[in-house]
Each structure stands twice: as structure tokens, then as C-alpha cells.
Protein backbone atom coordinates (compact mmCIF):
# COMPACT_ATOMS: atom_id res chain seq x y z
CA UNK A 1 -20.48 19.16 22.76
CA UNK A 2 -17.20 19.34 21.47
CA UNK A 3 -13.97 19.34 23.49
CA UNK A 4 -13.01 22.54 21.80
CA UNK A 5 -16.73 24.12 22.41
CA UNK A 6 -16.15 23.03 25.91
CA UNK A 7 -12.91 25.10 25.94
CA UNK A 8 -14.23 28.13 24.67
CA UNK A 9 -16.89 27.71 27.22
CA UNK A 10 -14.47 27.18 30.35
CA UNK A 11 -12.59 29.99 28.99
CA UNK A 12 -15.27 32.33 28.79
CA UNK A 13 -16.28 30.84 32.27
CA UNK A 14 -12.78 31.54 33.55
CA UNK A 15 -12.93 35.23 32.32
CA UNK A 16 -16.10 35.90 34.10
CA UNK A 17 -14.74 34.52 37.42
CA UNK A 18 -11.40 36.93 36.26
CA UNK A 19 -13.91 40.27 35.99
CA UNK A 20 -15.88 38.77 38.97
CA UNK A 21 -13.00 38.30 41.06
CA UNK A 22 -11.25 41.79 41.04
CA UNK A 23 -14.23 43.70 40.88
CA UNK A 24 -15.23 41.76 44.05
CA UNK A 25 -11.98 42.39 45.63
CA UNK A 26 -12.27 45.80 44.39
CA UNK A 27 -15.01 46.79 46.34
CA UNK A 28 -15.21 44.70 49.07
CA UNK A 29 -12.06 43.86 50.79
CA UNK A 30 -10.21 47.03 51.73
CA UNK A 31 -7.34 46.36 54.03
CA UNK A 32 -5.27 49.24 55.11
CA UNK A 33 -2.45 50.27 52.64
CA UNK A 34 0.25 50.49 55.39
CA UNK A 35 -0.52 46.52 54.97
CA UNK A 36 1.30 46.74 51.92
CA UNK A 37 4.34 44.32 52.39
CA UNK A 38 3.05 42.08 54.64
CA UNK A 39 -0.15 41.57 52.50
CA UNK A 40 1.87 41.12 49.22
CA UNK A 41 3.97 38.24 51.18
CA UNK A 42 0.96 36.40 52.09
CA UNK A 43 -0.87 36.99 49.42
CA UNK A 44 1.19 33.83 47.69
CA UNK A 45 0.69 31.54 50.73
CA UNK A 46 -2.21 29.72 49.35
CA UNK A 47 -0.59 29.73 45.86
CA UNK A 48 2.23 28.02 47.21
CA UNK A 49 0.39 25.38 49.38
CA UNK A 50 -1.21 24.24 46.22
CA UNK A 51 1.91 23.64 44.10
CA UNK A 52 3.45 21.82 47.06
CA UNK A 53 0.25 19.62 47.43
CA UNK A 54 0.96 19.19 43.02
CA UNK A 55 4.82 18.29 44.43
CA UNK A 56 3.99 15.89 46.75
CA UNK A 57 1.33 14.66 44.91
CA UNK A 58 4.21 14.34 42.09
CA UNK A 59 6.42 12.29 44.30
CA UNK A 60 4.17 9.66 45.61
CA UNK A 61 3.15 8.75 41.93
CA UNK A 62 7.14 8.78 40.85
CA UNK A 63 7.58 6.64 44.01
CA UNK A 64 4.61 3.90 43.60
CA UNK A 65 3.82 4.50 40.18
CA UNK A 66 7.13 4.81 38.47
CA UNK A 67 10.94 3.67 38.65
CA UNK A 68 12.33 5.60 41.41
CA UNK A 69 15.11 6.12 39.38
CA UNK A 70 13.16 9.09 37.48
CA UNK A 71 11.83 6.62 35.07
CA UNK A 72 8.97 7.88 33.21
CA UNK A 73 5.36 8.64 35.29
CA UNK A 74 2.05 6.62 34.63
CA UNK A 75 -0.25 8.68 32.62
CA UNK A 76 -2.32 9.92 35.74
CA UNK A 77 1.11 10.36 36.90
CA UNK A 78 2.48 12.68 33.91
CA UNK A 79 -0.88 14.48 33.63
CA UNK A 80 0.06 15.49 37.60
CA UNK A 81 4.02 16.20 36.61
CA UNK A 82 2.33 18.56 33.50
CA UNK A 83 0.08 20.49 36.12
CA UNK A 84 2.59 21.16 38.44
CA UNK A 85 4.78 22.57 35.57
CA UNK A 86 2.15 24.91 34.32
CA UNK A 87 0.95 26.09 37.76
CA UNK A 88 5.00 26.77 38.32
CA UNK A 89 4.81 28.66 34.75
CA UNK A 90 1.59 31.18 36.31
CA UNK A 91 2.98 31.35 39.59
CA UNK A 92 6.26 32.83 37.52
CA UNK A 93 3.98 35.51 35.84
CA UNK A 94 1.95 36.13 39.07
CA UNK A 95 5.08 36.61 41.00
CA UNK A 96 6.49 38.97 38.41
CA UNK A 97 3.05 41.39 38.51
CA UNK A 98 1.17 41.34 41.42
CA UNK A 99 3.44 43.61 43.59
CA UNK A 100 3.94 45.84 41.19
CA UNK A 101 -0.15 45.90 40.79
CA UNK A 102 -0.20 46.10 44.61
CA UNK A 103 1.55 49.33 44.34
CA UNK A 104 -0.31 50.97 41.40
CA UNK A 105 -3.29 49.86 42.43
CA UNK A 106 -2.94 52.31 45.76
CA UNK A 107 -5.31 52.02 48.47
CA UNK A 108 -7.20 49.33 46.52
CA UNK A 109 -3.84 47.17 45.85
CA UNK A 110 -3.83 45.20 49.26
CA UNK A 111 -7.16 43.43 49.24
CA UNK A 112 -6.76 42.93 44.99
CA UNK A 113 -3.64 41.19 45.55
CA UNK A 114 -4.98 38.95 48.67
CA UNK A 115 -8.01 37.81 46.99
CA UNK A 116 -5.86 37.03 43.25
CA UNK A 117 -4.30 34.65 45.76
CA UNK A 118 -6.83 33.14 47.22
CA UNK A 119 -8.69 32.96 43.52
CA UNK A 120 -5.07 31.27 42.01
CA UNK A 121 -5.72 28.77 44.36
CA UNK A 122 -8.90 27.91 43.70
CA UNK A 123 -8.46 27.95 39.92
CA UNK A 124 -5.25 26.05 40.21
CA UNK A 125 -7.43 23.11 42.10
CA UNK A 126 -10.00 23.12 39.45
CA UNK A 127 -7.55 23.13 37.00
CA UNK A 128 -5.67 20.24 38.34
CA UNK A 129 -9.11 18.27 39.04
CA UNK A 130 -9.85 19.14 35.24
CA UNK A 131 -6.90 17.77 33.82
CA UNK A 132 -8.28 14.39 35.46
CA UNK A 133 -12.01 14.69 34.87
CA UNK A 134 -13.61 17.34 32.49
CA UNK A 135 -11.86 19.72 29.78
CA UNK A 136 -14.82 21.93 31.20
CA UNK A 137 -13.25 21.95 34.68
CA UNK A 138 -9.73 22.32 33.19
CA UNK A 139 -10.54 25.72 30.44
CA UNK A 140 -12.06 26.81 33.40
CA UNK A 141 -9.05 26.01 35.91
CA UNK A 142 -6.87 27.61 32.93
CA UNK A 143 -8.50 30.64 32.50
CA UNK A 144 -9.48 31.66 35.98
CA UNK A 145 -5.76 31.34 37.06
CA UNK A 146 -4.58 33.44 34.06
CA UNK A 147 -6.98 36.12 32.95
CA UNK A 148 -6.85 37.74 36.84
CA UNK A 149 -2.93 38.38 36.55
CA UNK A 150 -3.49 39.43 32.99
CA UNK A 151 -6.72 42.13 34.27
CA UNK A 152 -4.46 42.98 36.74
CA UNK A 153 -1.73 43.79 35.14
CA UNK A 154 -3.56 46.19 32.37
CA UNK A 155 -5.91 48.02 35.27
CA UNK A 156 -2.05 48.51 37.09
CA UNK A 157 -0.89 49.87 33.78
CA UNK A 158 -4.00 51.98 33.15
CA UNK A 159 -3.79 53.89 36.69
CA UNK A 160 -0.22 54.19 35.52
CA UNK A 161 -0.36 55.81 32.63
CA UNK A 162 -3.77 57.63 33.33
């Protein structure tokens, strides 16, 4: 197989776990909607321990790997530097949608916006694993952290408008 037919299958992968996900969270997580604020602040707690686990991760290879004076990384080292960067980039575009979806969404928006944490996560790691091992892992990584926030956005936007 191919490493783009093993894209195209980690990204269709990665948009099942998307439809999966919400649909999931959806209908099985309901957590009260005076939970609101609270919930959307935690909701990027796992997020964030990820990307500092990718920026620590970061600064041991620049420190044993690398010139300490910023020289460049090791390729392991750069592959690392390139996964914190995009996980930064979706963490940007989660940040910018999921409380808004967590207030469109109404009594629903709580437990969506928990588990598209706890999902980022868990895509993030594969991702990150991916980018080491497997362009299967790494589609799927890809996808499963962006195709949620994308969902959620146009299901926000569709109660919205409808």
C-alpha cells in the first residue's frame, strides 16, 4: 500500500472516529448546562497536558540532541518541534470554536465540548506516535484531531441558523 492510500485511509479512519465521537458525546454524556463555564475551562486540560508533554519532549531533544544554542534539532528531534507546531495550530482553531459550540449546542454543549477534549488528546498522541512510526497512525492522528472541531463547528452553525 501506498503512503498516499494509507492517508486516505487514516483520513477516512479519522472521520469515522470524528462522527463517532460527537455522536457518542451526543447521547451519552449529558452534564448539566449550568456546567457551562466551568466545563468549557476544563474541557482544554487534557489538550494542554499533551502539548506540554510535545514541549518538554521538545526541550530535552534541543538540550541532548542539539546545540543548546537553538542550533538545529536531530531529525527525530525536528519531526517532535513540527508536531508540537501543528498541535499549537489545532489547539488555535479548537480554542476559537468550541465555546462558541458549547453555547449553540444548548443542553447538549457541555458533554460535546468535554469529550472533543478528551478525543484531541487522544488524536494528538496518535498523531505524534505517527509522525514516528506509521503514516497510518499519523492520517489518523491528523484527521481525528481536526474533523471533530470542523463537525462541530457546522452542527453549532446549523442549530444556529435552523
Amino acid at each position: 500500500m501506498s503512503n498516499k492510500s494509507r492517508a486516505l485511509l487514516g483520513g477516512g479512519l479519522g472521520l469515522i472516529w470524528s462522527v463517532a465521537l460527537l455522536t457518542g458525546a451526543a447521547i451519552f454524556v449529558q452534564i448539566p448546562v449550568f456546567a457551562l463555564i466551568p466545563t468549557i475551562m476544563t474541557a482544554f486540560l487534557a489538550p494542554g497536558l499533551v502539548m506540554t508533554a510535545m514541549i518538554a519532549r521538545v526541550a530535552l531533544r534541543r538540550f541532548f540532541d542539539a546545540d543548546t544554542s537553538m542550533g538545529p534539532l536531530l531529525e527525530a528531534g525536528e519531526m517532535d518541534r513540527r508536531v508540537l507546531q501543528n498541535t499549537g495550530e489545532q489547539l488555535v482553531i479548537a480554542a476559537a470554536i468550541w465555546p462558541a459550540a458549547a453555547v449553540l449546542l444548548g443542553p447538549m454543549g457541555p458533554g460535546v465540548i468535554i469529550v472533543l477534549g478528551l478525543g484531541f488528546a487522544i488524536a494528538r498522541i496518535v498523531f505524534w506516535g505517527g509522525c514516528h512510526r506509521s503514516p497510518l497512525m499519523r492520517s489518523v492522528g491528523f484527521a481525528a484531531t481536526f474533523f471533530p472541531t470542523v463537525f462541530v463547528a457546522l452542527w453549532a452553525l446549523t442549530t444556529l441558523v435552523i
